[in-house]
Each structure stands twice: as structure tokens, then as C-alpha cells.
N, C-alpha and C. Protein backbone atom coordinates (compact mmCIF):
# COMPACT_ATOMS: atom_id res chain seq x y z
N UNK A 1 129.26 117.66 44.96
CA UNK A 1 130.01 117.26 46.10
C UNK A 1 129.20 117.30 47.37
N UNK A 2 128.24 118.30 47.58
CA UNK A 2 127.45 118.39 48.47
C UNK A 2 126.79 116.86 48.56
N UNK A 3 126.30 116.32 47.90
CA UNK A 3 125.32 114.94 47.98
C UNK A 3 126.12 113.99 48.63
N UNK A 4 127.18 114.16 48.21
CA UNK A 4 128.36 113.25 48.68
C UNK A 4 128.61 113.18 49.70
N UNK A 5 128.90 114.55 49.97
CA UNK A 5 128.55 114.47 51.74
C UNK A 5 127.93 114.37 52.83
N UNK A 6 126.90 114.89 52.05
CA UNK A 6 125.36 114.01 52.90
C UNK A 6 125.46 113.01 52.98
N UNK A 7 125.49 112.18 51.74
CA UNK A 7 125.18 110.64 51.83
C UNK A 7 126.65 110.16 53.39
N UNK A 8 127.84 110.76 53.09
CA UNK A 8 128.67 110.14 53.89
C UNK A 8 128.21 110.60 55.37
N UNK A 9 127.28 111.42 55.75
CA UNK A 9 126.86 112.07 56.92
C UNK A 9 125.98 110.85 57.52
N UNK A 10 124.78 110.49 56.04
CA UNK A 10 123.90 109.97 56.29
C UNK A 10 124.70 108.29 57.46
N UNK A 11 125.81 107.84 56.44
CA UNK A 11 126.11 106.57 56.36
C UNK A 11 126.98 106.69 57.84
N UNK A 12 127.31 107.66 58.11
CA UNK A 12 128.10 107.65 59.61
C UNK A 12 127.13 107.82 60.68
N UNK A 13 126.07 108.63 60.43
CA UNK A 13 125.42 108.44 61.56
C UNK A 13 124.15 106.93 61.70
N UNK A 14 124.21 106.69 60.42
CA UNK A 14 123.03 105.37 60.38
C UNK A 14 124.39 104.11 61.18
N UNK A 15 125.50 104.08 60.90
CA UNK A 15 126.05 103.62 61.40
C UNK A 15 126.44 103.65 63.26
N UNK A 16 126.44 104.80 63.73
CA UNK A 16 126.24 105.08 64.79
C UNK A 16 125.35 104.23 65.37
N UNK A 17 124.13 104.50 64.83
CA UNK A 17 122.59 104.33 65.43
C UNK A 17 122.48 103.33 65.17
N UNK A 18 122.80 102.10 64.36
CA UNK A 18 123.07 100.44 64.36
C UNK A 18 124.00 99.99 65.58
N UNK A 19 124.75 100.39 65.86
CA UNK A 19 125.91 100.46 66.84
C UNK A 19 125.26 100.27 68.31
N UNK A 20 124.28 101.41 68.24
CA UNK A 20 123.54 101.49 69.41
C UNK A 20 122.76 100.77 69.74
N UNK A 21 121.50 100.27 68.71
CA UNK A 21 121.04 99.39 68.61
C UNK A 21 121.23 97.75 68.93
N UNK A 22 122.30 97.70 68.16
CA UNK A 22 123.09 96.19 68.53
C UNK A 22 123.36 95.87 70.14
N UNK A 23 123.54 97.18 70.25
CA UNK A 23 124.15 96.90 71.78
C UNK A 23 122.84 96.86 72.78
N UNK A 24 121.91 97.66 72.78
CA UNK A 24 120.61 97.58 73.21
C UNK A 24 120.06 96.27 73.06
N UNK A 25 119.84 95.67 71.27
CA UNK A 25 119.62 94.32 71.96
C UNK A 25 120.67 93.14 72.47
N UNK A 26 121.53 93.38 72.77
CA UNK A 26 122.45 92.67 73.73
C UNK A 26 122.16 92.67 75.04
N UNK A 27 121.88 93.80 75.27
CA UNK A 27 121.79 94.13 76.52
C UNK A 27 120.13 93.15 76.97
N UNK A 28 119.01 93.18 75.89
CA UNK A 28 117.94 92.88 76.30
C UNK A 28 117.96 91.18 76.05
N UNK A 29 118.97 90.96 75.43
CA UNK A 29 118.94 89.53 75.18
C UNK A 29 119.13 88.92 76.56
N UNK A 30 120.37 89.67 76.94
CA UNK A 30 121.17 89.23 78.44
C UNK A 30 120.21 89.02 79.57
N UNK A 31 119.45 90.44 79.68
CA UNK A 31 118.27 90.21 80.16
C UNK A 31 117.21 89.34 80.60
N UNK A 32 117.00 89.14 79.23
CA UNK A 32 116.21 88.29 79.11
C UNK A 32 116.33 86.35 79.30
N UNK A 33 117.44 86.35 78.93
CA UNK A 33 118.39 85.18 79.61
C UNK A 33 118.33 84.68 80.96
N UNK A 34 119.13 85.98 81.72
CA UNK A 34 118.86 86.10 83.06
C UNK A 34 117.47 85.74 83.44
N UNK A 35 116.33 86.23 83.23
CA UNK A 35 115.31 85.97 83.47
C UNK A 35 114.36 84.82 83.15
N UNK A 36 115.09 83.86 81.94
CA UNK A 36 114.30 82.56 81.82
C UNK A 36 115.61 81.62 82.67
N UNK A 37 116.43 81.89 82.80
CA UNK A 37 117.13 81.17 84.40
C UNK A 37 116.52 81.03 85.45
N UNK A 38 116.24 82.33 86.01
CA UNK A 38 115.29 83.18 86.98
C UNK A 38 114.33 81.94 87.34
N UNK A 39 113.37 81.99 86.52
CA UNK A 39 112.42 81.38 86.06
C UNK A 39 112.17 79.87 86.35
N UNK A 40 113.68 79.27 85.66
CA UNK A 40 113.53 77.86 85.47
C UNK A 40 114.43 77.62 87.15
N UNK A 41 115.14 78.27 87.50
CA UNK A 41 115.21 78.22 89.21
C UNK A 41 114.25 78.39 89.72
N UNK A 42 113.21 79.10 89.92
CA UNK A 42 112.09 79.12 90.50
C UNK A 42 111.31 78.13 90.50
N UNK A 43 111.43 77.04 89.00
CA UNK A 43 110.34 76.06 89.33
C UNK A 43 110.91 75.25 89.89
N UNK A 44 112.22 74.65 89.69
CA UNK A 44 113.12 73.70 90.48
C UNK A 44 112.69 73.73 91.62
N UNK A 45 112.63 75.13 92.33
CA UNK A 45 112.92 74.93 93.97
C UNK A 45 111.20 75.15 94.68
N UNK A 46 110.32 75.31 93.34
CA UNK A 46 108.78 74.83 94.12
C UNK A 46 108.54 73.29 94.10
N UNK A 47 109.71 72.61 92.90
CA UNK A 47 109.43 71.60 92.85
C UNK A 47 109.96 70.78 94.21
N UNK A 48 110.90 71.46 94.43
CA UNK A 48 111.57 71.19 95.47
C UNK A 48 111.21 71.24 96.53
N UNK A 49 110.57 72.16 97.09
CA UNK A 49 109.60 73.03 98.44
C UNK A 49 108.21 71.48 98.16
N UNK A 50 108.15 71.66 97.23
CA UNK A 50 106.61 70.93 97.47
C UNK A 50 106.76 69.79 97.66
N UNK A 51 108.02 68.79 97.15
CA UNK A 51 108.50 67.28 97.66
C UNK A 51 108.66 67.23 99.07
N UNK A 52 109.40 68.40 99.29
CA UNK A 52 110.15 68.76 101.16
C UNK A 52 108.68 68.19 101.64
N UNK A 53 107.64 69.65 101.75
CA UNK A 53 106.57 69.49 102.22
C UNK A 53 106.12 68.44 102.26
N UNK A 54 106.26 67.38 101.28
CA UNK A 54 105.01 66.20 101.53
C UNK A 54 105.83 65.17 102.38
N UNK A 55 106.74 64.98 101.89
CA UNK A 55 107.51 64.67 103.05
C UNK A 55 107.74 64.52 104.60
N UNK A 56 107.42 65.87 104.81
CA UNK A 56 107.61 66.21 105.84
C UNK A 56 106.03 66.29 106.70
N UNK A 57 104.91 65.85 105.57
CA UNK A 57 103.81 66.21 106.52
C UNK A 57 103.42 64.21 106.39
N UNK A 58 104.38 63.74 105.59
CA UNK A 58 103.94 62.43 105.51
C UNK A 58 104.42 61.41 106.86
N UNK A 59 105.59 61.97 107.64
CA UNK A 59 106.51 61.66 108.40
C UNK A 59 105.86 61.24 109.66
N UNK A 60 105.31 62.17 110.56
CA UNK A 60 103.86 61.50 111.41
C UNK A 60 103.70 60.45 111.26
N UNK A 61 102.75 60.23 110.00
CA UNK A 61 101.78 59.03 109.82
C UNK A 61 102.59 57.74 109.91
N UNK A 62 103.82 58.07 109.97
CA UNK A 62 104.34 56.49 109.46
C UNK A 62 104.53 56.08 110.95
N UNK A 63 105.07 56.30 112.05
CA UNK A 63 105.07 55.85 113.74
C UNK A 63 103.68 55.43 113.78
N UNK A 64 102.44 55.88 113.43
CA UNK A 64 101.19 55.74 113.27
C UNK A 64 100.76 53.93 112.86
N UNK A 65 101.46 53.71 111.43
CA UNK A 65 101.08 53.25 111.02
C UNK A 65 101.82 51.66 111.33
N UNK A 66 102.73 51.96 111.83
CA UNK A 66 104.28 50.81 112.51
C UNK A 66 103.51 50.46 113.64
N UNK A 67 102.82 51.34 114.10
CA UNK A 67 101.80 50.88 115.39
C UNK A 67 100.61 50.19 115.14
N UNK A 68 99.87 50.43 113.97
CA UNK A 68 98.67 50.02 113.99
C UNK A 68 99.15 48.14 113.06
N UNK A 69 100.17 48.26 112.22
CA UNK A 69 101.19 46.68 111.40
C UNK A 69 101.60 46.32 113.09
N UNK A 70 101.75 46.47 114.01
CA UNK A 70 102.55 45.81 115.22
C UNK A 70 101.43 45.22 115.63
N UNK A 71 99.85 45.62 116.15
CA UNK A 71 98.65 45.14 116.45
C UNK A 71 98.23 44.49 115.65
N UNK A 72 98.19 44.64 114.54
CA UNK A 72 97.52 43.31 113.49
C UNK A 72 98.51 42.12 113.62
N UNK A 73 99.97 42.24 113.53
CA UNK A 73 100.64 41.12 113.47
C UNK A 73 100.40 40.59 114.98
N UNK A 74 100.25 41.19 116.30
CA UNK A 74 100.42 40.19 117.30
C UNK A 74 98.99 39.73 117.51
N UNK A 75 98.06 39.94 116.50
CA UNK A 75 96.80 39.39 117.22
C UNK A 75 96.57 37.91 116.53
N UNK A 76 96.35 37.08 117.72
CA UNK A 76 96.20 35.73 117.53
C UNK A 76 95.22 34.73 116.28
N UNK A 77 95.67 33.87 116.29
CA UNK A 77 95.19 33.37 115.10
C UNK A 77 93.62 32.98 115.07
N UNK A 78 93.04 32.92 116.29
CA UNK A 78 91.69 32.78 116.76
C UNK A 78 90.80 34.07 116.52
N UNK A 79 91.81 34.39 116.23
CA UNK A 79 91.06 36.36 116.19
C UNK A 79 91.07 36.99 114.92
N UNK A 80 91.06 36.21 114.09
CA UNK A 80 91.50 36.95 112.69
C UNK A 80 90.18 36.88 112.26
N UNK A 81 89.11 36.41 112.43
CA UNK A 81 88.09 36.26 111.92
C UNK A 81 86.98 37.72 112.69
N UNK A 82 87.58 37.81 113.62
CA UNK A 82 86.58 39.01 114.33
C UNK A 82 86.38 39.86 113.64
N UNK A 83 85.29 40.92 113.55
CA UNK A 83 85.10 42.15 112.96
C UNK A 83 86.18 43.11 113.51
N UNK A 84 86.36 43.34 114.33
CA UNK A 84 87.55 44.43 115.08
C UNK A 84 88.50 44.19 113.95
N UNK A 85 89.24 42.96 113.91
CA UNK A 85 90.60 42.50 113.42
C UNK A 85 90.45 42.32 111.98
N UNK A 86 89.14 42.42 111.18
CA UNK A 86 89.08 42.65 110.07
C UNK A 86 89.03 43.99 109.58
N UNK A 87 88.47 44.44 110.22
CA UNK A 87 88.32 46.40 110.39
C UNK A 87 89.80 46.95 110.42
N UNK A 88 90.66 46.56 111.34
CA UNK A 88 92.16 47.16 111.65
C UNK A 88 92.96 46.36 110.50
N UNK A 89 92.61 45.48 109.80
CA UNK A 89 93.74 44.47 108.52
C UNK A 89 93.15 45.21 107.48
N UNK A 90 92.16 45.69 107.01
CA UNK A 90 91.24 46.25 106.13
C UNK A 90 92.15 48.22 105.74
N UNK A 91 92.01 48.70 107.43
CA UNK A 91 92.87 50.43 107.44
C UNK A 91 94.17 50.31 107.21
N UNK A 92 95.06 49.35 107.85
CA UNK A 92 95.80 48.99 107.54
C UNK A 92 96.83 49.14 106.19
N UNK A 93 95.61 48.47 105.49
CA UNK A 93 95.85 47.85 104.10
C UNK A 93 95.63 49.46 103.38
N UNK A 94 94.66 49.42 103.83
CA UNK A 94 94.10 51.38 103.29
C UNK A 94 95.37 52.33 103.10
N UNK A 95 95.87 52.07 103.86
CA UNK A 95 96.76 53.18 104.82
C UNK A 95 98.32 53.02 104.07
N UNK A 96 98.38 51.38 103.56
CA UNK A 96 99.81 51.31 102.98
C UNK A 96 99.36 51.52 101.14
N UNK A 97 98.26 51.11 100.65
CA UNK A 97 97.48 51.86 99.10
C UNK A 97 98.23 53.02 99.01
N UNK A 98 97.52 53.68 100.36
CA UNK A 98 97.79 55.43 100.07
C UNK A 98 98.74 55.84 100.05
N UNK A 99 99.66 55.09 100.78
CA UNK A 99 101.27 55.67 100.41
C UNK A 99 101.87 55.55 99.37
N UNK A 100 101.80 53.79 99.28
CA UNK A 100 102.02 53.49 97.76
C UNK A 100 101.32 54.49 96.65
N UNK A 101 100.20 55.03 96.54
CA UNK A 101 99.39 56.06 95.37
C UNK A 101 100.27 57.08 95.56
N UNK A 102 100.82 57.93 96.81
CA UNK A 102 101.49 59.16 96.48
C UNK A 102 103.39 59.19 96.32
N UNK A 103 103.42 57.56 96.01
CA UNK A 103 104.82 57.51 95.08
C UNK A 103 105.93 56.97 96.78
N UNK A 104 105.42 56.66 97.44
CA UNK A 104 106.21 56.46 99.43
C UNK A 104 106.29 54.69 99.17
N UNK A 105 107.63 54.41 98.86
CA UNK A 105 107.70 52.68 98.61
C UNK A 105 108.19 52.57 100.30
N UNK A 106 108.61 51.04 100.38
CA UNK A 106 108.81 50.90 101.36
C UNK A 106 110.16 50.19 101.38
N UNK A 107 110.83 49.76 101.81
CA UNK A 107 112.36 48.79 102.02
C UNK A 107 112.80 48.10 103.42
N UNK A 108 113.54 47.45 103.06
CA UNK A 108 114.15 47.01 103.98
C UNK A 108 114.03 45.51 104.53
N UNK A 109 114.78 44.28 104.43
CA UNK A 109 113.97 43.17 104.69
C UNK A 109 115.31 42.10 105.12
N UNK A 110 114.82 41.15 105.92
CA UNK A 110 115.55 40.25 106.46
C UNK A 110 116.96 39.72 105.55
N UNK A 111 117.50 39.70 106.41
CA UNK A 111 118.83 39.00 104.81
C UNK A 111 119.60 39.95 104.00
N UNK A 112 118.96 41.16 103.87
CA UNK A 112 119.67 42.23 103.02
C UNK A 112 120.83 42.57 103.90
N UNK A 113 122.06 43.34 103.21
CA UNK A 113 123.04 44.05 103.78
C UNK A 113 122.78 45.57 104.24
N UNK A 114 123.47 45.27 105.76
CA UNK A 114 123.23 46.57 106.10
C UNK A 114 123.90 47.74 105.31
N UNK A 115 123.25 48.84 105.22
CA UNK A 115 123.40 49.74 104.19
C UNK A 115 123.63 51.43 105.80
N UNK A 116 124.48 51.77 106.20
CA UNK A 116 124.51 52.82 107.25
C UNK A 116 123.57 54.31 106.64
N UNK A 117 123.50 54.00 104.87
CA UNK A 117 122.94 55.49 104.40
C UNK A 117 121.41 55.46 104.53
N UNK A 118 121.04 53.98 104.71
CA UNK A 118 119.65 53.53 104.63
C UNK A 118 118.89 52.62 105.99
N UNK A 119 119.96 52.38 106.79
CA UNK A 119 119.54 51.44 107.94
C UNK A 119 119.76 52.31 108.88
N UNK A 120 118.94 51.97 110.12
CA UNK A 120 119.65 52.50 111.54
C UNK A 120 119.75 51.60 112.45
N UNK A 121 120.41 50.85 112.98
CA UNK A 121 120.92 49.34 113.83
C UNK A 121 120.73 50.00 114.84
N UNK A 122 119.75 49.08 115.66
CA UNK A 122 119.31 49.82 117.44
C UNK A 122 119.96 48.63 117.95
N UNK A 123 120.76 47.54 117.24
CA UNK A 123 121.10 46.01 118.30
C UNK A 123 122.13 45.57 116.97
N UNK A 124 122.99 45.10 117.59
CA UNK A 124 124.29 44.52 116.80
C UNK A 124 124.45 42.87 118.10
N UNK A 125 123.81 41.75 117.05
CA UNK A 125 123.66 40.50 117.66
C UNK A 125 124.54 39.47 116.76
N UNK A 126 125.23 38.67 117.64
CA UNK A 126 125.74 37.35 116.81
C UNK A 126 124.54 36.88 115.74
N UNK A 127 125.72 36.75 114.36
CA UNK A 127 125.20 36.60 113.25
C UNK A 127 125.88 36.69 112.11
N UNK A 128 125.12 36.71 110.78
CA UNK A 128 126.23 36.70 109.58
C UNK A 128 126.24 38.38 109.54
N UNK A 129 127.93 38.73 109.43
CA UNK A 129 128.48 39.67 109.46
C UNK A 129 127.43 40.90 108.72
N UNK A 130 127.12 41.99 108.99
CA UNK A 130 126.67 42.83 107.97
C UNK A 130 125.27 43.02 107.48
N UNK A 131 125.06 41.63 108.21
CA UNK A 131 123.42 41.17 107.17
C UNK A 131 121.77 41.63 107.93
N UNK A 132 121.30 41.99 108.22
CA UNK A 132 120.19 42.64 109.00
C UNK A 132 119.27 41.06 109.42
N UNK A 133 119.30 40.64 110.43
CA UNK A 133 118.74 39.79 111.39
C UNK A 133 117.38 40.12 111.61
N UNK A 134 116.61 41.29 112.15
CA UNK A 134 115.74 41.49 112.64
C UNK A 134 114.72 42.91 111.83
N UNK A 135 113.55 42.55 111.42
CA UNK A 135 113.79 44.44 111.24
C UNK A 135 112.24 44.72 111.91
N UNK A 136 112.64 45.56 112.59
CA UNK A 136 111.94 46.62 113.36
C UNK A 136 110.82 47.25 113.10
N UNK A 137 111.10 48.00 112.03
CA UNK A 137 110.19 48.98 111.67
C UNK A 137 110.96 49.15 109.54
N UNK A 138 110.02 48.60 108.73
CA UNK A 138 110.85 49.10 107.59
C UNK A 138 111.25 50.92 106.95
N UNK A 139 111.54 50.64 106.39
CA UNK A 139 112.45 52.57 105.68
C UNK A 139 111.30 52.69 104.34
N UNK A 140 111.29 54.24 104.59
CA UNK A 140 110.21 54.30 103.15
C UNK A 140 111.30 55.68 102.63
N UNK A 141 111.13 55.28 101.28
CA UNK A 141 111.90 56.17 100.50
C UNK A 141 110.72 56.82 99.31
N UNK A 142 110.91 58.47 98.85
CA UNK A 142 109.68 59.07 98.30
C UNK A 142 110.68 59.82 97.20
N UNK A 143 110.23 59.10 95.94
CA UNK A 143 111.23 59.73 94.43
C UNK A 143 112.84 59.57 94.56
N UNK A 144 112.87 58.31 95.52
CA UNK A 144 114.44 58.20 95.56
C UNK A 144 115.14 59.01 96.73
N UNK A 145 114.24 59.55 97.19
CA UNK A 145 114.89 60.18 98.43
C UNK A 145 114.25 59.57 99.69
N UNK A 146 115.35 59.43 100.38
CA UNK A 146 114.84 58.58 102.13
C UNK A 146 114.14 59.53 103.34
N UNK A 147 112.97 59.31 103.51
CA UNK A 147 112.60 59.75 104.61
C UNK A 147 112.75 59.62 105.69
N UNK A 148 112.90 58.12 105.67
CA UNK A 148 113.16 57.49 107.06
C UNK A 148 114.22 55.86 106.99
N UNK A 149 114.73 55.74 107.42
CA UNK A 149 116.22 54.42 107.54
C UNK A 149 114.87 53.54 108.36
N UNK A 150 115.24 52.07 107.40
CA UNK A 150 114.87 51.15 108.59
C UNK A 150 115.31 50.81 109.52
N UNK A 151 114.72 50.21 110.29
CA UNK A 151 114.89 50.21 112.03
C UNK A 151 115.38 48.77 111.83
N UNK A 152 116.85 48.19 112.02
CA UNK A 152 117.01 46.99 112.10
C UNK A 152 118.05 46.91 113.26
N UNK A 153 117.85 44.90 113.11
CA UNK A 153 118.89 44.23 113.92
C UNK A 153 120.03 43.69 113.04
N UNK A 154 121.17 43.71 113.36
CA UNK A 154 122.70 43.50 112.57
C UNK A 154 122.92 42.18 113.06
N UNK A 155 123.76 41.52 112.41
CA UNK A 155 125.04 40.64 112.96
C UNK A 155 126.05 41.00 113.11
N UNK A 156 126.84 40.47 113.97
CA UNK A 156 127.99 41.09 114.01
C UNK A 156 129.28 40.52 113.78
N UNK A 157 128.97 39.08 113.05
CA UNK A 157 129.86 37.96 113.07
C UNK A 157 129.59 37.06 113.75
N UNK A 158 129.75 35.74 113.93
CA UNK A 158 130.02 34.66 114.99
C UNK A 158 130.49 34.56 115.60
N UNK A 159 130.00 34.19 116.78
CA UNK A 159 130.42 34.31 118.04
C UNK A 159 130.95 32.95 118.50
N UNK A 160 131.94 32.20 118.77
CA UNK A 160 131.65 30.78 119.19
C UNK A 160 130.95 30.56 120.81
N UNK A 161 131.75 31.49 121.74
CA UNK A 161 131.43 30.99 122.70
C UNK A 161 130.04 31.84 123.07
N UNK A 162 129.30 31.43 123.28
CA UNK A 162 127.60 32.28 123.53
C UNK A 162 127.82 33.26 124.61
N UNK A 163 128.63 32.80 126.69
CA UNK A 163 129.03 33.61 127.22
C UNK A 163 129.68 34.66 127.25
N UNK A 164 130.85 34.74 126.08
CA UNK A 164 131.00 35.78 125.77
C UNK A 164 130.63 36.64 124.54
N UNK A 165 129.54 35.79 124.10
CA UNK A 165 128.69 37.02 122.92
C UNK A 165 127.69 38.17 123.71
N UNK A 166 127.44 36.98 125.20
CA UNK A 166 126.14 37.93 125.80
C UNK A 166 127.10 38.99 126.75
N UNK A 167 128.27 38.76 126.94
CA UNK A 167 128.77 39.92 127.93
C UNK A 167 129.63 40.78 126.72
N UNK A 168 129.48 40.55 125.53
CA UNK A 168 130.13 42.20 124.51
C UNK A 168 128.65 42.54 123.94
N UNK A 169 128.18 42.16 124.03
CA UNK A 169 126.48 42.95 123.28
C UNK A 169 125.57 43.53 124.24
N UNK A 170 126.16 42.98 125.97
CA UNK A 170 125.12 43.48 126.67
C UNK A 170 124.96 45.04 127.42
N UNK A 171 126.00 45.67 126.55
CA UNK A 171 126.14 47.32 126.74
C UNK A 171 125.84 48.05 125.53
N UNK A 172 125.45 46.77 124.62
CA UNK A 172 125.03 47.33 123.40
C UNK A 172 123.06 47.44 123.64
N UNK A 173 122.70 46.62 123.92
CA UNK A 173 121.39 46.50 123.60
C UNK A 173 120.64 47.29 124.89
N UNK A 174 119.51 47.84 124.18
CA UNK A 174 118.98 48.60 125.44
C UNK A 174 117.27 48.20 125.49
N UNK A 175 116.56 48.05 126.43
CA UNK A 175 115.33 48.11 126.62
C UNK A 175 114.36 49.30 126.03
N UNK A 176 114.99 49.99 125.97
CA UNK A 176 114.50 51.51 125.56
C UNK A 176 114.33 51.43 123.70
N UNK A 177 112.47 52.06 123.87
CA UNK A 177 112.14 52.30 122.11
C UNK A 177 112.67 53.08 121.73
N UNK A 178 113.20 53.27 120.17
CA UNK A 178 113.61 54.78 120.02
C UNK A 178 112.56 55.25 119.57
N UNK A 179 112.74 56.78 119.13
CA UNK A 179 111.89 57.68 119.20
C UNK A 179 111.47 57.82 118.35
N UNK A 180 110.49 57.79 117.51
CA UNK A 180 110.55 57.54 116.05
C UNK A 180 110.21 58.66 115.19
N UNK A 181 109.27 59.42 116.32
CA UNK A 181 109.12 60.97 115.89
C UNK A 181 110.66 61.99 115.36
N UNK A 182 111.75 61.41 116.41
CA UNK A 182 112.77 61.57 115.73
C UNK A 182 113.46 61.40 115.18
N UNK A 183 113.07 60.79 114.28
CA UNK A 183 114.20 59.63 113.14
C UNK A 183 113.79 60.46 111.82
């Protein structure tokens, strides 16, 4: 009878100590769970931090570069042959490569519908309703996300009589550039 009771000693406390066990690795599973979450949040939001960043150091260059496309387009047709004006069509060209290489498309173009999540209208002019008339400065978008809205001109419908298209638009339109550093 003695053996018997050992063995039932044995089998209650090995039972115990499985008990404990189980729960220990529960506990380290949980753990450990927690921590490849941890983990896979952490890369999300470097992935995240490091898009912000380029972004944000890419943002500059583009007022830069709206300036240097404004001088090539107004220089005359007599002048396209100069070294200067081949030199500035040449960086230019450089300058829109490099954006295009680090994934920075560009948008925005005559005829399209204005879009308020993607456009910013500095002039609302007689025209077809909706449709962007003029554009300014185009929008560059980087992995689907917008850095910057293009700079356009709207229609605003037809106008019949012209005198009174120019006295409802002429508190709309202003002489003044916007700022582009702040856009």
C-alpha cells in the first residue's frame, strides 16, 4: 500500500508542477506576442518617420524648381539655342529625373476636374464648370500621398454677359503670389 501512495503523491504533485508550467508558458507566449507586435509597430512607424522625412526635406526644392520651369518656359524662341538656356533646360530636366528616381510623380493638367483634396484654386474664372483652366504650378504626390495640391485656375460656369463676369470675380482674383513655402 505504501507504493501506492507514493505513486499517488508522485502523480499529484507531477501534476501540480505541469499546471505550473503550462501557465508559465502562457505567460511567455503572451509575452512574447506582445513583443513581435512591439516590433512590427516599430517598423511601421520608421517606415513611416522616414517617408514623413523625405517628404518633408523634398518640399523646398519644389518652389525651387517651379522657378527655374517658369524661366525656361518664358525664354524666347531665339534663345533656345544659347549655352545659358541649354545649361538651365539640361538642370531642369536633371532636377525632374531625380524626383521621378525617388518615387515624387507629378499631376495636375489643363481640362481635368477640379479635385478640392488635390487642387488649390487661387482664381475662379468664367468657364466650363469645375474644370481647371489654368495651372500654375503642378501637385506632386510621393507613394500615393500628396505633398503638395496643384496650383490652379477653375471655371466657374458661363458667364453670358462679360460685364458682369468681371465685376463677381473681381474680389476674387488677387495680384498677390501665394506662398509656396506654405502650401
Amino acid at each position: 500500500m505504501t507504493e501506492e501512495h507514493e505513486e499517488s503523491n508522485l502523480d499529484v504533485s507531477s501534476d501540480s508542477e505541469s499546471g505550473i508550467e503550462v501557465d508559465e508558458l502562457e505567460e511567455v507566449k503572451s509575452q512574447l506576442l506582445r513583443a513581435l507586435a512591439d516590433y512590427q509597430n516599430l517598423q511601421r512607424r520608421m517606415v513611416d518617420d522616414i517617408s514623413s522625412a523625405r517628404t518633408n526635406s523634398i518640399k523646398p526644392f519644389l518652389s525651387v524648381l517651379d522657378d527655374l520651369q517658369r524661366v525656361k518656359n518664358s525664354v524666347a524662341d531665339e534663345e533656345l539655342e544659347s549655352p545659358w538656356v541649354q545649361g538651365l533646360i539640361l538642370g531642369v530636366q536633371k532636377f525632374e529625373h531625380t524626383l521621378d528616381s525617388l518615387g515624387i510623380r507629378t499631376f495636375g493638367e489643363v481640362g481635368d476636374i477640379f479635385d478640392p483634396k488635390a487642387h488649390e484654386a487661387i482664381s475662379l474664372v468664367p468657364g466650363p464648370d469645375g474644370k481647371i483652366l489654368e495651372l500654375i504650378a503642378v501637385g506632386y504626390t510621393s507613394q500615393g500621398k500628396l505633398i503638395r495640391p496643384a496650383i490652379v485656375v477653375v471655371g466657374e460656369g458661363e458667364i453670358e454677359d462679360q460685364d458682369d463676369a468681371s465685376e463677381n470675380n473681381s474680389d476674387r482674383i488677387t495680384n498677390e503670389s501665394p506662398n509656396w513655402n506654405e502650401v
